[in-house]
Protein backbone atom coordinates (compact mmCIF):
# COMPACT_ATOMS: atom_id res chain seq x y z
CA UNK A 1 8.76 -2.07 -27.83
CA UNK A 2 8.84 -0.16 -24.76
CA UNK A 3 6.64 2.82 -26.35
CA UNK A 4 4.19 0.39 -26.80
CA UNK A 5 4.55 -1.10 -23.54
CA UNK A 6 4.18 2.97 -22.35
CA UNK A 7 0.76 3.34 -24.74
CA UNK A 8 -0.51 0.27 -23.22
CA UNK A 9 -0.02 1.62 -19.66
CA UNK A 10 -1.04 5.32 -20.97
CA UNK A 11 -4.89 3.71 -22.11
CA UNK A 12 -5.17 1.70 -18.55
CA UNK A 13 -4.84 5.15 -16.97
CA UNK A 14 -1.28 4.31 -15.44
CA UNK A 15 2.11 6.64 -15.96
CA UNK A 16 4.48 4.34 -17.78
CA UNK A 17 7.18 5.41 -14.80
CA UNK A 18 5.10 3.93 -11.50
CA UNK A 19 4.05 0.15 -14.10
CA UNK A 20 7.25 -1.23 -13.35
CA UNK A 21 7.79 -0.15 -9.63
CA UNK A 22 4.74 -1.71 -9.17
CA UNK A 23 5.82 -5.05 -10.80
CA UNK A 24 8.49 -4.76 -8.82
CA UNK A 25 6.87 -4.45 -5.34
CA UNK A 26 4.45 -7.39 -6.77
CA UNK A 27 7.62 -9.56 -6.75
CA UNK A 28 8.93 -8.16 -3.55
CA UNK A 29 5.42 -8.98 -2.15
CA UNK A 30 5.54 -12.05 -3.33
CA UNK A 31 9.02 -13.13 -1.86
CA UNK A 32 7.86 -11.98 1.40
CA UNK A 33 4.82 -13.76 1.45
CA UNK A 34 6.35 -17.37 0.39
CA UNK A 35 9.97 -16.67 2.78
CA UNK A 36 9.21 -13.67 4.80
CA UNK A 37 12.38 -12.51 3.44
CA UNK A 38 13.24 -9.89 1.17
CA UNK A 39 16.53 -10.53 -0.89
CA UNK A 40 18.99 -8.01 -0.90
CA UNK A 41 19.96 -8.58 -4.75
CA UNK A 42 16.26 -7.57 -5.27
CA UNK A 43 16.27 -4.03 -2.96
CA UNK A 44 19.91 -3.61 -4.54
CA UNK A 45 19.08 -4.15 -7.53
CA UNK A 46 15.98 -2.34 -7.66
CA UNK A 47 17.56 0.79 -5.90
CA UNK A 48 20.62 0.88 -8.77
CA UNK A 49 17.92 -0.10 -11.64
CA UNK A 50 15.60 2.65 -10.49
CA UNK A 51 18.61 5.28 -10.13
CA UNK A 52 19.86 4.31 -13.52
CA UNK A 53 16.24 5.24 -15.12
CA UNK A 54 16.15 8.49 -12.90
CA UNK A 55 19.33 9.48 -14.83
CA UNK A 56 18.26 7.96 -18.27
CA UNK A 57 15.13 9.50 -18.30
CA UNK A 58 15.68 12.94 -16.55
CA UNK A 59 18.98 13.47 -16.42
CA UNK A 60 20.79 14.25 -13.84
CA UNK A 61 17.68 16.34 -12.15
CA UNK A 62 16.68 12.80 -12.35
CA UNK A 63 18.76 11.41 -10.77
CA UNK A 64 18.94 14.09 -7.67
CA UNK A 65 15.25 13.34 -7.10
CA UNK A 66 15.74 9.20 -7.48
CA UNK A 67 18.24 9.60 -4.23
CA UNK A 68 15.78 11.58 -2.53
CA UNK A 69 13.46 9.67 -3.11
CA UNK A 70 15.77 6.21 -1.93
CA UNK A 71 16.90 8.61 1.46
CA UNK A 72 13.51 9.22 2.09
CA UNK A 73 12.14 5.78 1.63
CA UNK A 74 14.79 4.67 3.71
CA UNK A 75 14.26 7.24 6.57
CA UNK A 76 10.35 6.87 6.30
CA UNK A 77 10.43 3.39 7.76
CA UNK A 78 13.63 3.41 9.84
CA UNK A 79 11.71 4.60 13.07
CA UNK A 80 9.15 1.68 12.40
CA UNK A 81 12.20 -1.03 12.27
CA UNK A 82 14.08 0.44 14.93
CA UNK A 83 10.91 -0.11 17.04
CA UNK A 84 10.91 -3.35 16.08
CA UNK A 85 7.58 -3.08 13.63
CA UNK A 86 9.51 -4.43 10.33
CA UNK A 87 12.08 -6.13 8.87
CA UNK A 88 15.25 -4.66 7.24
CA UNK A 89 14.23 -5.80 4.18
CA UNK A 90 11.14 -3.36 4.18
CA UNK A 91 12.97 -0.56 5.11
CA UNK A 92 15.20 -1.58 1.66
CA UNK A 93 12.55 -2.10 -0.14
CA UNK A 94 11.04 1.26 0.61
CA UNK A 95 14.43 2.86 -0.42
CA UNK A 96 14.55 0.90 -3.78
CA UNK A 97 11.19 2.06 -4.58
CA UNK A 98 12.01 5.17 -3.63
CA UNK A 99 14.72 5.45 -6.24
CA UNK A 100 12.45 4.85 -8.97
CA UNK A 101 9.50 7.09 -7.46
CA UNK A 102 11.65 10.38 -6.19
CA UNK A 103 10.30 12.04 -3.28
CA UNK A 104 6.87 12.80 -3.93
CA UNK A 105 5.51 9.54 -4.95
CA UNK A 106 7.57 8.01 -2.49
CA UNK A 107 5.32 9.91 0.36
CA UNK A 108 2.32 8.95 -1.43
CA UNK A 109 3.39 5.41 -1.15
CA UNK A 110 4.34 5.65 2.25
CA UNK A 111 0.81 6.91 3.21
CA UNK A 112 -1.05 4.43 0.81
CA UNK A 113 0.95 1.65 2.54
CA UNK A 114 0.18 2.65 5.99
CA UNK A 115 -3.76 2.90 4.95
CA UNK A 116 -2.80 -0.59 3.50
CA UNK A 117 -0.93 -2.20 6.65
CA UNK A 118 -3.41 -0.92 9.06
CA UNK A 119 -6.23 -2.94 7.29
CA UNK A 120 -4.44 -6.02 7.09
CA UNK A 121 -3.49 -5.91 10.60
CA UNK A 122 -7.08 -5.72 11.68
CA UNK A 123 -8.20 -8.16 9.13
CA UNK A 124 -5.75 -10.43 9.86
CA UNK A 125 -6.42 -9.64 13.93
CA UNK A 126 -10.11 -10.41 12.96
CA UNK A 127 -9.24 -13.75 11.32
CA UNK A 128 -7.12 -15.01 14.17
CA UNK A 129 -9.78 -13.86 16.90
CA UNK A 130 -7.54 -11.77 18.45
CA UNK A 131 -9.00 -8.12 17.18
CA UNK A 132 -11.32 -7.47 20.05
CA UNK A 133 -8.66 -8.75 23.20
CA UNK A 134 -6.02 -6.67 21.28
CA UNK A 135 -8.67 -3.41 21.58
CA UNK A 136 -9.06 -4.29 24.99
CA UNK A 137 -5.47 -4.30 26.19
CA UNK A 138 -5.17 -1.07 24.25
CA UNK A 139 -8.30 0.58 26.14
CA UNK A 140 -6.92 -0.67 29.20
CA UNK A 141 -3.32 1.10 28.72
CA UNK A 142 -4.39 4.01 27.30
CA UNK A 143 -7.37 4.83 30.20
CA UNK A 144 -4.25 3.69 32.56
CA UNK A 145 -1.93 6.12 31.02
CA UNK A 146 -4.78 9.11 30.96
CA UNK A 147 -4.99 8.43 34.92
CA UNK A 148 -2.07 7.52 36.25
CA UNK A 149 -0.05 10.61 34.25
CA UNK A 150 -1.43 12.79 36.78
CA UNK A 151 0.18 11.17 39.69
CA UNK A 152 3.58 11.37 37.89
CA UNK A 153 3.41 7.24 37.35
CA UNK A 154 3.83 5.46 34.31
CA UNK A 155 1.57 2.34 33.30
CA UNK A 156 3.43 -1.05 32.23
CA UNK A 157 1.92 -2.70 29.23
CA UNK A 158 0.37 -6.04 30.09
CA UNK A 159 2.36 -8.94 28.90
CA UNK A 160 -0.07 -10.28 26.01
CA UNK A 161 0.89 -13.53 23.30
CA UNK A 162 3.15 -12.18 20.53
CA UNK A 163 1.11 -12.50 17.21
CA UNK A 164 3.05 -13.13 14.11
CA UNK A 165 3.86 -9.98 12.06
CA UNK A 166 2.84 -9.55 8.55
CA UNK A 167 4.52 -9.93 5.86
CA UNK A 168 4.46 -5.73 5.07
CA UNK A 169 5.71 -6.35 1.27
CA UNK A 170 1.98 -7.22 0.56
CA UNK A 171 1.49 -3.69 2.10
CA UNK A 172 3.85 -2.07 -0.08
CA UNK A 173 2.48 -3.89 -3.52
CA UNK A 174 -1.28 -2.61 -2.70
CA UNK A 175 0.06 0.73 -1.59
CA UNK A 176 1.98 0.37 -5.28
CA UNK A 177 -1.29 -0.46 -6.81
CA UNK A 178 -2.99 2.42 -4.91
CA UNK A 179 -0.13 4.58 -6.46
CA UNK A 180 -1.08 3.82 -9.91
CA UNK A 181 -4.47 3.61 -9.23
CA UNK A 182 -4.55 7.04 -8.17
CA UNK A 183 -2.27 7.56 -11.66
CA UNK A 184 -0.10 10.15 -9.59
């Protein structure tokens, strides 16, 4: 059943071993989307699943690159959460993915999901009529910062209205689908 699951894939122009990270990051998408939440039975789950068929498939090679692939995940969007740019459950979710992707297609991901994020955030900027104050402000600091880092001063970012974050699972399912796309 599963070879013909792999054919199937083969014929669409996908590698059977990215189809089911990206159903995965569908249904992580899709849980952050309808809770903003990502469960951590799902990143655990996913991490140990996609560890297990690192070790299955390549042996224990395999399995060196599936926990490179989880530390990088994890380490890729650590910075970003620390700054207060995600949730934990991205950061896990990137680490679970990770473990079935190993290092390589984990930075791929990582890069297709940033191309991702960044044009939701200005779509979704756009759609709120926020996309052109939000340019301003940034103009503003950054012509502040180019002037005033002469004198030794430091500009203060102007207070603006928090806007609600997005839900960055749907980033990681199109970066996913980018991933296969691009049958890497």
């Amino acid at each position: 059943m599963l070879g013909s699951f792999n054919e199937s894939a083969s014929r669409l122009g996908l590698q059977g071993e990215v189809v089911f990270p990206f159903l995965l990051s569908l249904w992580i998408a899709w849980g952050d989307v309808r809770t903003r939440r990502i469960p951590n039975y799902l990143t655990l789950g996913s991490a140990l699943a996609g560890l297990g068929f690192q070790l299955g498939a390549h042996g224990w090679w395999g399995l060196k690159e599936g926990c490179l692939g989880l530390v990088l995940g994890f380490v890729l969007l650590l910075l970003p959460y620390l700054l207060g740019g995600m949730g934990a459950g991205d950061v896990k979710a990137m680490a679970a993915l990770g473990a079935w992707l190993g290092p390589w297609r984990t930075l791929l991901l990582f890069a297709y999901m940033g191309i991702a994020g960044g044009v939701m955030g200005v779509g979704v900027l756009w759609w709120r009529g926020l996309l052109m104050s939000k340019i301003h402000q940034g103009w503003t600091f950054l012509v502040n910062w180019l002037l005033l880092r002469r004198c030794g001063l430091r500009p203060r970012a102007s207070p603006s209205p928090q806007t609600p974050g997005l839900p960055y699972g749907v980033a990681m399912a199109l970066g996913m689908a980018l991933l296969c796309w691009r049958g890497v």
